[in-house]
Protein backbone atom coordinates (compact mmCIF):
# COMPACT_ATOMS: atom_id res chain seq x y z
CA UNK A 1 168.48 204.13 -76.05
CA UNK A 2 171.74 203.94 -73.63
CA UNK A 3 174.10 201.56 -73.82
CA UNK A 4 173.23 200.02 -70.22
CA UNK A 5 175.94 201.61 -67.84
CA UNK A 6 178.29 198.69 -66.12
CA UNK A 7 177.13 200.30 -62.55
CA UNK A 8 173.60 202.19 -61.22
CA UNK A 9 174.14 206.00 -61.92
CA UNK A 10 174.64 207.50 -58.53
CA UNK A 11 171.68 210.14 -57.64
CA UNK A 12 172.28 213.08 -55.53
CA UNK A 13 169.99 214.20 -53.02
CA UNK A 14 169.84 218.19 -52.45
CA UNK A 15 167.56 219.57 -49.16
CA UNK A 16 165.29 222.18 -50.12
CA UNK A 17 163.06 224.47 -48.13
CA UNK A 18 159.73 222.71 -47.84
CA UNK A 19 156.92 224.43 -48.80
CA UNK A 20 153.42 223.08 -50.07
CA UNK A 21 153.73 221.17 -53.47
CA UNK A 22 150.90 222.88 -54.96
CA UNK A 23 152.48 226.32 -54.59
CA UNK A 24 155.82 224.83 -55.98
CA UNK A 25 153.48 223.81 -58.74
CA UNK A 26 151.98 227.43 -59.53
CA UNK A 27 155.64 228.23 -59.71
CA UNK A 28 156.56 226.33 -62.23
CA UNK A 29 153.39 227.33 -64.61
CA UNK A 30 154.76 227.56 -68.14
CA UNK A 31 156.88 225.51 -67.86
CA UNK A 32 157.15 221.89 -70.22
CA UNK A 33 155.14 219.18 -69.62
CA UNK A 34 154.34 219.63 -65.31
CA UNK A 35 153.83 216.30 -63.26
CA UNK A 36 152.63 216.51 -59.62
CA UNK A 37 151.59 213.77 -57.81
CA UNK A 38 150.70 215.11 -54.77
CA UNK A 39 149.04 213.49 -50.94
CA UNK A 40 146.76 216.23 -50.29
CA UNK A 41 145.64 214.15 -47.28
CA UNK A 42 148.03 214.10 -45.16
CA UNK A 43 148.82 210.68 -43.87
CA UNK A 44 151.52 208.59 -42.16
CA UNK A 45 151.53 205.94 -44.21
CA UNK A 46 149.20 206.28 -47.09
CA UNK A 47 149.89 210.40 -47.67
CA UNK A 48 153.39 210.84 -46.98
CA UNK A 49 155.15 211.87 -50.01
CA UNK A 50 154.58 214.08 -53.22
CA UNK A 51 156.51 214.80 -56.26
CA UNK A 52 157.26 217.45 -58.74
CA UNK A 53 158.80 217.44 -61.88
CA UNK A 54 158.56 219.50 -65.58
CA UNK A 55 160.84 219.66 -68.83
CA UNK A 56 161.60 216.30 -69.03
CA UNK A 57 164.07 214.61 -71.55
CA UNK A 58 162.37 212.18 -72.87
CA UNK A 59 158.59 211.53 -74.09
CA UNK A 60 156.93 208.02 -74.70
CA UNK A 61 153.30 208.61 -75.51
CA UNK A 62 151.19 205.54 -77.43
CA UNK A 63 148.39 206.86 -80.28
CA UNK A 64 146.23 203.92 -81.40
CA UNK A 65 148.21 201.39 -79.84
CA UNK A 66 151.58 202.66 -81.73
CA UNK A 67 154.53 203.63 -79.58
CA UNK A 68 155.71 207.11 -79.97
CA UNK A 69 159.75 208.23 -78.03
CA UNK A 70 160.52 211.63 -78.78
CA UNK A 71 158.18 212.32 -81.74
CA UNK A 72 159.62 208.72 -83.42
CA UNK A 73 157.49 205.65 -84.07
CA UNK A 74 158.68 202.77 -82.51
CA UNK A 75 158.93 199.16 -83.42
CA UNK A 76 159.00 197.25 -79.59
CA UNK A 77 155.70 198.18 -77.59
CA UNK A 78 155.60 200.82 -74.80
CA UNK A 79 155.94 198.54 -71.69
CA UNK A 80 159.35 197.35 -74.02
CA UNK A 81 160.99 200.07 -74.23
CA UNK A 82 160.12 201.21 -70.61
CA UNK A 83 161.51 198.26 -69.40
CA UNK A 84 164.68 198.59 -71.56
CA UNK A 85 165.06 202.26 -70.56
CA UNK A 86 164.58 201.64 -66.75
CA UNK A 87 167.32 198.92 -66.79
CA UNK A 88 169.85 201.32 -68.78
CA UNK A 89 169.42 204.29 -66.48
CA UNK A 90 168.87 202.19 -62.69
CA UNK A 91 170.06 203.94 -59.79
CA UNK A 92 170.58 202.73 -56.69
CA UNK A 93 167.80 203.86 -53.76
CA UNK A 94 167.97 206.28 -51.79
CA UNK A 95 167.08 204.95 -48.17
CA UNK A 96 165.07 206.81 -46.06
CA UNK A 97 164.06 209.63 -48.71
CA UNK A 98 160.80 209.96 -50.73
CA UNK A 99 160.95 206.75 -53.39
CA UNK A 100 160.19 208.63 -56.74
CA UNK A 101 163.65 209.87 -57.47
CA UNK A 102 163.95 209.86 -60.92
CA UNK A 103 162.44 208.08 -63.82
CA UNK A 104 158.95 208.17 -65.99
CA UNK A 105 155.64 209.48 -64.70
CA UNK A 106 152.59 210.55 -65.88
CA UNK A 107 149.25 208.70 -67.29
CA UNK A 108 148.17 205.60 -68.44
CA UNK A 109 144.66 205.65 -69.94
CA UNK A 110 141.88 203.04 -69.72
CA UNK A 111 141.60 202.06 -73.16
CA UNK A 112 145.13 200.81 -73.02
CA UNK A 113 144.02 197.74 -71.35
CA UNK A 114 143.49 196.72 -74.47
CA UNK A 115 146.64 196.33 -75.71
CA UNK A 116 147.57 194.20 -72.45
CA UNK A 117 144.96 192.15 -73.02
CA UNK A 118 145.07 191.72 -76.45
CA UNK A 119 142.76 188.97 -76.73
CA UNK A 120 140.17 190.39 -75.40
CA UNK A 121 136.99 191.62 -78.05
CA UNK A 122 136.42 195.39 -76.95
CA UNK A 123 135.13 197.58 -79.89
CA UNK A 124 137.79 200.92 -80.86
CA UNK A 125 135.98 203.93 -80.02
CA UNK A 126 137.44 207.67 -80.48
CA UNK A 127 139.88 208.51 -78.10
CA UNK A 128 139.28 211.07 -75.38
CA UNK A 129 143.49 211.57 -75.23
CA UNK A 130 146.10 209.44 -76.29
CA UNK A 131 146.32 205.30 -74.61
CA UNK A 132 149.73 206.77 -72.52
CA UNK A 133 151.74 209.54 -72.01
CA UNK A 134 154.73 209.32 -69.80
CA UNK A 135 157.96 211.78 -69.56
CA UNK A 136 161.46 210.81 -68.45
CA UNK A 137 162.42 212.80 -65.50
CA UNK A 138 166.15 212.78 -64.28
CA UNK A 139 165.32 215.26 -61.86
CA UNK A 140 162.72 215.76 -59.18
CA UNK A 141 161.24 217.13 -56.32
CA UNK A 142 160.27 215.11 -53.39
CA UNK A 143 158.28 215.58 -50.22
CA UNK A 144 157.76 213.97 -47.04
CA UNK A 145 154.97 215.82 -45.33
CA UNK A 146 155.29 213.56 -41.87
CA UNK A 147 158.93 214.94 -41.46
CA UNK A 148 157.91 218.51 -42.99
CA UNK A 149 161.33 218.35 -45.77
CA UNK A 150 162.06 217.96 -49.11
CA UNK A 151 164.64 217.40 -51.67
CA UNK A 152 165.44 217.76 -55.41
CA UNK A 153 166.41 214.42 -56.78
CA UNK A 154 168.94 214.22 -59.91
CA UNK A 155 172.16 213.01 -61.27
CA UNK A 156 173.14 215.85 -62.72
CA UNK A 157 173.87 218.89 -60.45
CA UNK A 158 173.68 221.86 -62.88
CA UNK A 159 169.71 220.37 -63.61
CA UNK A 160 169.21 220.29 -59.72
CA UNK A 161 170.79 223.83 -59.88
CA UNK A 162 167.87 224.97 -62.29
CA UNK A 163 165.32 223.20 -60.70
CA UNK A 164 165.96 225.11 -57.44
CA UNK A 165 166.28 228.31 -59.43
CA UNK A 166 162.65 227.86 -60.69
CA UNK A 167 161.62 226.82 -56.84
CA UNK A 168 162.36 230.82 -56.09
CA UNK A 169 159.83 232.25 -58.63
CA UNK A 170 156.76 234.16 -57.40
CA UNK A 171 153.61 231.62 -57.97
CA UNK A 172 151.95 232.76 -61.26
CA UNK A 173 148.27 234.09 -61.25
CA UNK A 174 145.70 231.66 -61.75
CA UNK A 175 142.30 232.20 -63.66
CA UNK A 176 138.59 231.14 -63.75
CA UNK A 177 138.06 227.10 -62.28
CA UNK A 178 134.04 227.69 -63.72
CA UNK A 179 132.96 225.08 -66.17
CA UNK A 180 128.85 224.79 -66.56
CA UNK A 181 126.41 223.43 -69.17
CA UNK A 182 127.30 219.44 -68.11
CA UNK A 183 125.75 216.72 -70.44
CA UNK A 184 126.09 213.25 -69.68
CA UNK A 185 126.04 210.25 -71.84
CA UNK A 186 123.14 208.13 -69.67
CA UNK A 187 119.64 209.69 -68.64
CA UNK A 188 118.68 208.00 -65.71
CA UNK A 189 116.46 205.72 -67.19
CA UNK A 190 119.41 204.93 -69.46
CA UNK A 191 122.02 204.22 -66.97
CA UNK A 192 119.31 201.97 -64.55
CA UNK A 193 118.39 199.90 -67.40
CA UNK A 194 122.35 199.39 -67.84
CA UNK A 195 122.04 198.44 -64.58
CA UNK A 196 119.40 196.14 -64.76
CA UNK A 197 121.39 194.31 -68.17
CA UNK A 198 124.36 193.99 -66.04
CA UNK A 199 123.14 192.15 -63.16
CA UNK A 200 121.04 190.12 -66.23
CA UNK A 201 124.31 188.84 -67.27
CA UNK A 202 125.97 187.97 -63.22
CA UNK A 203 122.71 185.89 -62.79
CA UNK A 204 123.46 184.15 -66.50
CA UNK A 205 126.56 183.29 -65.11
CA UNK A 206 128.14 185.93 -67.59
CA UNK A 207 130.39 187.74 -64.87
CA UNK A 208 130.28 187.68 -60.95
CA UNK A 209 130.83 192.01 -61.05
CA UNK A 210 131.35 194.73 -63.49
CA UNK A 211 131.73 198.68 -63.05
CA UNK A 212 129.63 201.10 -65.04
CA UNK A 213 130.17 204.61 -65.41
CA UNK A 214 128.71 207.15 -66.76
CA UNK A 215 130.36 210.57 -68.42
CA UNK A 216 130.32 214.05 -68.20
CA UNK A 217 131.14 216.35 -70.69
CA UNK A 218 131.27 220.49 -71.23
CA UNK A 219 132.69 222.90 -73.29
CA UNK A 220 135.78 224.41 -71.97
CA UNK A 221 135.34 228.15 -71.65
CA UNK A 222 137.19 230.79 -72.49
CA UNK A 223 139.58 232.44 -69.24
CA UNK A 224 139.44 228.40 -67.99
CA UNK A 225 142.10 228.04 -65.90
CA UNK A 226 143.00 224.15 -65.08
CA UNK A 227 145.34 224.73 -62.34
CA UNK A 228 142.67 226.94 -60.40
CA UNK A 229 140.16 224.55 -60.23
CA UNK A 230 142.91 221.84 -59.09
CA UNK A 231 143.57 224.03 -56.32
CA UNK A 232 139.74 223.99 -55.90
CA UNK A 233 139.56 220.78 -56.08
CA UNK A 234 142.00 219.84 -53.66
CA UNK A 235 140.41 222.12 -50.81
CA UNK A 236 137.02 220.52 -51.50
CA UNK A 237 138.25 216.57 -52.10
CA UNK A 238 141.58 216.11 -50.47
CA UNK A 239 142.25 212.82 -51.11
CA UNK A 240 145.73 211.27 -50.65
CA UNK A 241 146.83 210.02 -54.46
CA UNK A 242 145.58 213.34 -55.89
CA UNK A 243 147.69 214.83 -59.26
CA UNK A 244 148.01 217.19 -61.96
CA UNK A 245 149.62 216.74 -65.07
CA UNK A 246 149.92 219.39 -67.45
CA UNK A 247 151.44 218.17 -70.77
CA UNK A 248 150.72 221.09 -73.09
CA UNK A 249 147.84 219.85 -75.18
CA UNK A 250 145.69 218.41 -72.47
CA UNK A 251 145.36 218.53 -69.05
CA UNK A 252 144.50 216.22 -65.91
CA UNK A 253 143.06 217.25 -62.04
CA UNK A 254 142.42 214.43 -60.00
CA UNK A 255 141.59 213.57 -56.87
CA UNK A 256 141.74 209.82 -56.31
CA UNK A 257 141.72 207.86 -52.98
CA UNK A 258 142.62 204.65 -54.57
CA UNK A 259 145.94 203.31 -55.36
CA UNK A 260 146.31 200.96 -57.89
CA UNK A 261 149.74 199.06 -57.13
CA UNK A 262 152.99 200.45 -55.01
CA UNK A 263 156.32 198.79 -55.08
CA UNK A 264 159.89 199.47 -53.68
CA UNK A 265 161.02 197.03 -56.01
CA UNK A 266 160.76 193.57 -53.63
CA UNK A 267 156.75 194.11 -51.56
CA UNK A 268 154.22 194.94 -53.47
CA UNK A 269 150.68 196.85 -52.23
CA UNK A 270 147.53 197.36 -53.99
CA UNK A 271 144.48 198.59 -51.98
CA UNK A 272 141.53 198.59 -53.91
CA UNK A 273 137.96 200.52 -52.79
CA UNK A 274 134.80 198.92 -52.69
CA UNK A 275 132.11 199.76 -50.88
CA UNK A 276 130.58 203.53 -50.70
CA UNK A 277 128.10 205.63 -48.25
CA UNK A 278 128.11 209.20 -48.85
CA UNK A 279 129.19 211.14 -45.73
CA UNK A 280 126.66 213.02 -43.60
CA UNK A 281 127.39 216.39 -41.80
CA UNK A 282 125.39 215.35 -38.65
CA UNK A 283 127.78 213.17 -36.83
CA UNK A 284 125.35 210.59 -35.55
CA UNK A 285 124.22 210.15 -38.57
CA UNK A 286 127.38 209.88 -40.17
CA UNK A 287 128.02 207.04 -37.85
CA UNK A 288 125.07 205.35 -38.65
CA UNK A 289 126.35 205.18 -42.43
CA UNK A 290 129.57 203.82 -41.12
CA UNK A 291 127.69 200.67 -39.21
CA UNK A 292 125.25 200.23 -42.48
CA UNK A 293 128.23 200.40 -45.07
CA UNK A 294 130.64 197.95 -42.45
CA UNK A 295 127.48 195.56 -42.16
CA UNK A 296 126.40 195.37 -45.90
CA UNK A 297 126.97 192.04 -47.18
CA UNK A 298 126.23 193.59 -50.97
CA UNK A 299 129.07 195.97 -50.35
CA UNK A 300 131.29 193.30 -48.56
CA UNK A 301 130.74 190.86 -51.34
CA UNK A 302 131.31 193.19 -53.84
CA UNK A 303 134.62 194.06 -52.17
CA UNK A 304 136.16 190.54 -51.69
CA UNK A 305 135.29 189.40 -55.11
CA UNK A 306 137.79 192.50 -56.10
CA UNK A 307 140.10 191.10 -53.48
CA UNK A 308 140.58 187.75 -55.14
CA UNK A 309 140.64 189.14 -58.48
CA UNK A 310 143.84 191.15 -57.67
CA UNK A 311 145.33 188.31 -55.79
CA UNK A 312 145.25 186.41 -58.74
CA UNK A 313 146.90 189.33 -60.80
CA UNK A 314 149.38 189.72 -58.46
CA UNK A 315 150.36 185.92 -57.86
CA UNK A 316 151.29 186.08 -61.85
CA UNK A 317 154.42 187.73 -60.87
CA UNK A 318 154.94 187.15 -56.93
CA UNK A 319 157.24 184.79 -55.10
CA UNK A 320 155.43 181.35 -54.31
CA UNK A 321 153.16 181.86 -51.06
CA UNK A 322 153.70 185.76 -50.50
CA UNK A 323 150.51 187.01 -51.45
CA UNK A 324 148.50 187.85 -48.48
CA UNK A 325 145.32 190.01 -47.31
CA UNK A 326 146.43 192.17 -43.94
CA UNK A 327 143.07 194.66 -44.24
CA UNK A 328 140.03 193.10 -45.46
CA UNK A 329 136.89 195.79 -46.20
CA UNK A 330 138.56 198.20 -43.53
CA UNK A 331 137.21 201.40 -43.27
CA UNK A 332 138.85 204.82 -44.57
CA UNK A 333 136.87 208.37 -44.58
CA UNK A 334 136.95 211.26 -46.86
CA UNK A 335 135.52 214.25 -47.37
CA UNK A 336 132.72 213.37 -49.02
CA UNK A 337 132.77 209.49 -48.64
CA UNK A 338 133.31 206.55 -46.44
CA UNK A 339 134.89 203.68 -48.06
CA UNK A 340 135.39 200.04 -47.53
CA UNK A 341 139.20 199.37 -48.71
CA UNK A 342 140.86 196.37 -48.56
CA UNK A 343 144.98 195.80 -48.61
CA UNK A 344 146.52 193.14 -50.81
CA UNK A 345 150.57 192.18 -50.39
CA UNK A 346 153.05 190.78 -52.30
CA UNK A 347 156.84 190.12 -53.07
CA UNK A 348 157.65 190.60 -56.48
CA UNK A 349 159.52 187.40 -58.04
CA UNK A 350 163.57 187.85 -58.95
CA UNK A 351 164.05 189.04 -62.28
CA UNK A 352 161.05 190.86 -62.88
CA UNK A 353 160.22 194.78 -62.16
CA UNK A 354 157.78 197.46 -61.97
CA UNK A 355 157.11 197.28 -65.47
CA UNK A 356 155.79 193.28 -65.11
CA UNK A 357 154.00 194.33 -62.03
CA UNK A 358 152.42 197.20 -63.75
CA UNK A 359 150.55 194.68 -66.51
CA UNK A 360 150.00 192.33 -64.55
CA UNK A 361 147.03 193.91 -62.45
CA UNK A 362 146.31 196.94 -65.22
CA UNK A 363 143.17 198.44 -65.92
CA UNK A 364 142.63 197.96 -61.74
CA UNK A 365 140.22 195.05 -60.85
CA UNK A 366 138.32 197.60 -59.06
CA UNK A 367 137.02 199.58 -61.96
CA UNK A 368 136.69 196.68 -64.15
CA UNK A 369 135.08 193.64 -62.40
CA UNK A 370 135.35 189.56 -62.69
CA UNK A 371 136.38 188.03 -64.59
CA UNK A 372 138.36 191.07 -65.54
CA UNK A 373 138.07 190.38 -69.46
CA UNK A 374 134.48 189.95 -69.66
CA UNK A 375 133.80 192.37 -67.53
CA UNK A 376 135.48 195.04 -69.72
CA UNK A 377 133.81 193.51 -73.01
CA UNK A 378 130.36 194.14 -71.47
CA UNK A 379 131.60 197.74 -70.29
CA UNK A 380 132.58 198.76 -73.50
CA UNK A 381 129.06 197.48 -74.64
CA UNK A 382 126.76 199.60 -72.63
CA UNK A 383 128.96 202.67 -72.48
CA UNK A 384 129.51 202.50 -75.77
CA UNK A 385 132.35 205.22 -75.43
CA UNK A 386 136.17 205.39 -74.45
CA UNK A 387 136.94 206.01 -70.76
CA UNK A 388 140.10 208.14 -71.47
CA UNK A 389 142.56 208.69 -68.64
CA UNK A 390 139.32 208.00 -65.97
CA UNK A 391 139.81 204.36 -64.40
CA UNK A 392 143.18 204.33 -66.10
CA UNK A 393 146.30 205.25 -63.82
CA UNK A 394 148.46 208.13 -62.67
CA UNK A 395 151.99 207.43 -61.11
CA UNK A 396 155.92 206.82 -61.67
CA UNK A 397 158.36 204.28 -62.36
CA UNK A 398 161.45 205.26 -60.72
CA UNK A 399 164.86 203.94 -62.19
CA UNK A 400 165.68 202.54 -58.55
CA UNK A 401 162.99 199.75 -59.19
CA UNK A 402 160.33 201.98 -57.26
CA UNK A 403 156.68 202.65 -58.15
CA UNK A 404 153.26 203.55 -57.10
CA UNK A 405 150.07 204.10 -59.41
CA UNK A 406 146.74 205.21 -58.27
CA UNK A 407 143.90 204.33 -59.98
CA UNK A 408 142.42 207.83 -61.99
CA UNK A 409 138.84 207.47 -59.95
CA UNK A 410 137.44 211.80 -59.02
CA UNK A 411 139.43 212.34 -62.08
CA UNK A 412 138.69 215.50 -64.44
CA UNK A 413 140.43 215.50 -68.07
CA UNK A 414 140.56 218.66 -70.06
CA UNK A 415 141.72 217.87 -74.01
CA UNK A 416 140.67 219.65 -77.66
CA UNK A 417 138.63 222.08 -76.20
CA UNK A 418 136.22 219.76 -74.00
CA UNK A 419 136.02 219.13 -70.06
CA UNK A 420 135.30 215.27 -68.47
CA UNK A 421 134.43 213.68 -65.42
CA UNK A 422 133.23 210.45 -64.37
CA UNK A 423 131.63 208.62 -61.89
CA UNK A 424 130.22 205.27 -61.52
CA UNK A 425 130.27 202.04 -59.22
CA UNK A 426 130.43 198.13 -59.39
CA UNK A 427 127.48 196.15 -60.09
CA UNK A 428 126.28 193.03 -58.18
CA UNK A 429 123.37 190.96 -58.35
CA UNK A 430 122.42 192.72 -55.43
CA UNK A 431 122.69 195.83 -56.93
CA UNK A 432 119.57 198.82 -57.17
CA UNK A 433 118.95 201.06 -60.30
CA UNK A 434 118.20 203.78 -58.60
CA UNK A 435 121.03 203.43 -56.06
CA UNK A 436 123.64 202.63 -57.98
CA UNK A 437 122.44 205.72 -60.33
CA UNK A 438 122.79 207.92 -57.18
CA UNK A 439 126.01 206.60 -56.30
CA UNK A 440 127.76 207.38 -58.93
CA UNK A 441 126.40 210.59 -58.31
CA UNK A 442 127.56 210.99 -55.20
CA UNK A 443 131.45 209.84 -56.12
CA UNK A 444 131.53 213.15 -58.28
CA UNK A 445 130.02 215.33 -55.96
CA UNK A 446 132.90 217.16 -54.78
CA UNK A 447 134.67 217.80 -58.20
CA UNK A 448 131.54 219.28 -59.78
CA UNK A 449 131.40 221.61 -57.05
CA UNK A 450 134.60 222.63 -57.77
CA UNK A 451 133.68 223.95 -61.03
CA UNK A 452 130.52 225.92 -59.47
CA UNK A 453 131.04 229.67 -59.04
């Protein structure tokens, strides 16, 4: 580590010319260890910014709940030594600008909920990737899509120098985005009678909500290109906290319209998603799902149980009385989806940062249920199989005390040869089999599409 510097490194700000992020991406192909977390839908508040960065300087990545810097096992855990490396290196802000402007990004997976809630009893089952993998990145690319300009980020000016020099490359040729012969880990029988236990253990008085999934898995073929079907992806599900991380040995596309937690380092945001109809392409019936899914008190319920889940997470580190609900089961659209989202604010408590934030309301409420705990013991019991980087989280933590996480929902992993995707939704006492089978059908539609000739 860095002996803490006496003042915040000063970060320059360089204008580049603006140009989509995903061709930037295809750019940089071949290079180490690519992070883009990109708003594919565009919006003013929600989709404003995306990032780029590659060949980073430093590597934390946890194995079995071991921390890992720069090939070198580690003694403190991983949220340790990112909190001791984020106070070392802190910049000041940047007003005005895109937030991420330096720091670590990448994944956190599901399964290392575990090790933040350590006393919880969930079984070890073989990893689909490693708990965490995040890079250090002193320089980056940022966009703001409502303004239409962007800037490389860095404290070093030769690094900005190459970074702009890579910018002017010709975007490399992509291959095949095809991946067929999909098995999944429930039949339907399988997954309604999971179904059916679930809601068995809400009316025991077990839990009041839990989220089941199931998983789909191929072969990866040879000529597989991830990158292509990202671009396919984000054509068919544009979604506004999509990403792609490509760190050598595995691979993520994802197309999530959830964030998990944002910060600038004082207010805090978390907008979790319950609540799903399937979009229609005849507009009056569309509109009909819209007044069925804003007037169902299963879906309502479902949502605002969430709600006060994460207001308890986040009143763990907020200031006394700051927690508040501004949106409650408000409506947002998507391609393929209409969602009831709800937002829950903050201000995050002197003395603590990102990093405190960041465990107090990981795995997501949303993909877990409540009591968050219990809820994960009795997922791990009928899936009976990690989750990987799905329902885990994709984001930064910027050295300025900035972050934002979304939460790795229409997510597609590629590692050791083998594709994933999952799909699933929370579980109420009001819950259907048979519905709840086809919904999480119908979350995945648009990513297995993208991997359809």
């Amino acid at each position: 580590m860095l002996d803490r510097p006496t003042k915040p490194a000063k970060t320059i700000a360089v204008e580049t010319l603006y140009l989509e992020p995903a061709n930037l991406a295809q750019r940089l192909l071949g290079e180490q260890n690519i992070t883009l977390l990109e708003s594919v839908m565009r919006h003013e508040h929600l989709g404003r910014y995306s990032f780029l960065a590659a060949n980073p300087s430093q590597t934390l990545r946890v194995d079995n709940g071991l921390a890992v810097l720069d090939g070198v096992q580690q003694s403190l855990p991983a949220m340790d030594i990112l909190r001791q490396n984020l106070d070392e290196n802190r910049t000041e802000m940047i007003a005005g600008l895109p937030p991420f402007q330096g720091g670590w990004a990448g994944y956190i997976s599901y399964e290392f909920g575990k090790s933040i809630e350590a006393h919880s009893k969930i079984p070890e089952f073989e990893a689909l990737c490693p708990d965490l993998i995040l890079h250090r990145y002193d320089t980056v690319m940022g966009f703001d899509h409502l303004q239409q300009r962007s800037w490389i980020f860095g404290t070093d000016e030769t690094e900005i120098a190459q970074l702009e020099k890579f910018m002017k490359r010709k975007p490399k040729a992509t291959g095949s985005p095809i991946i067929e012969g999909w098995q999944s880990n429930f039949s339907r029988v399988q997954y309604e009678k999971a179904v059916t236990s679930i809601v068995d253990y809400i009316l025991a008085g077990d839990i009041f909500q839990a989220n089941l999934t199931q998983c789909f898995s191929a072969d990866i073929p040879y000529g597989f290109d991830t990158f292509a079907l990202f671009q396919k992806l984000r054509d068919k599900n544009p979604s506004t906290f999509a990403a792609y991380l490509d760190y050598g040995d595995l691979q993520i596309a994802s197309s999530s319209p959830e964030r998990l937690i944002k910060s600038d380092g004082v207010l805090v945001e978390a907008r979790p998603i319950k609540g799903t109809r399937k979009r229609d392409t005849d507009p009056s019936h569309d509109a009909e799902l819209i007044v069925e899914l804003q007037a169902s008190r299963k879906d309502r319920a479902e949502n605002v149980m969430i709600v006060d889940l994460l207001r308890n997470d986040i009143s763990r580190i907020a200031k006394p009385g700051s927690v508040k609900v501004p949106v409650l089961c408000g409506l947002e659209s998507y391609a393929n989806v209409h969602h009831l989202v709800s937002v829950v604010e903050g201000q995050l408590r002197e003395g603590l940062t990102q990093v405190d934030l960041l465990k107090a309301v990981f795995p997501g409420g949303s993909i877990t249920g409540a009591p968050k705990i219990r809820a994960m013991e009795i997922i791990a019991e009928l899936e009976g199989q990690a989750r990987g980087v799905y329902c885990g989280s994709i984001g930064y933590l910027g050295f300025n005390g900035a972050c934002d996480f979304n939460i790795a929902i229409r997510t597609a992993l590629f590692s050791d040869g083998k594709a994933y995707v999952q799909g699933g939704g929370g579980i109420t006492a009001r819950s259907q089999p048979a519905a709840e089978y086809d919904e999480s059908l119908t979350k995945i539609a648009r990513i297995m599409e993208a991997f359809h000739p």
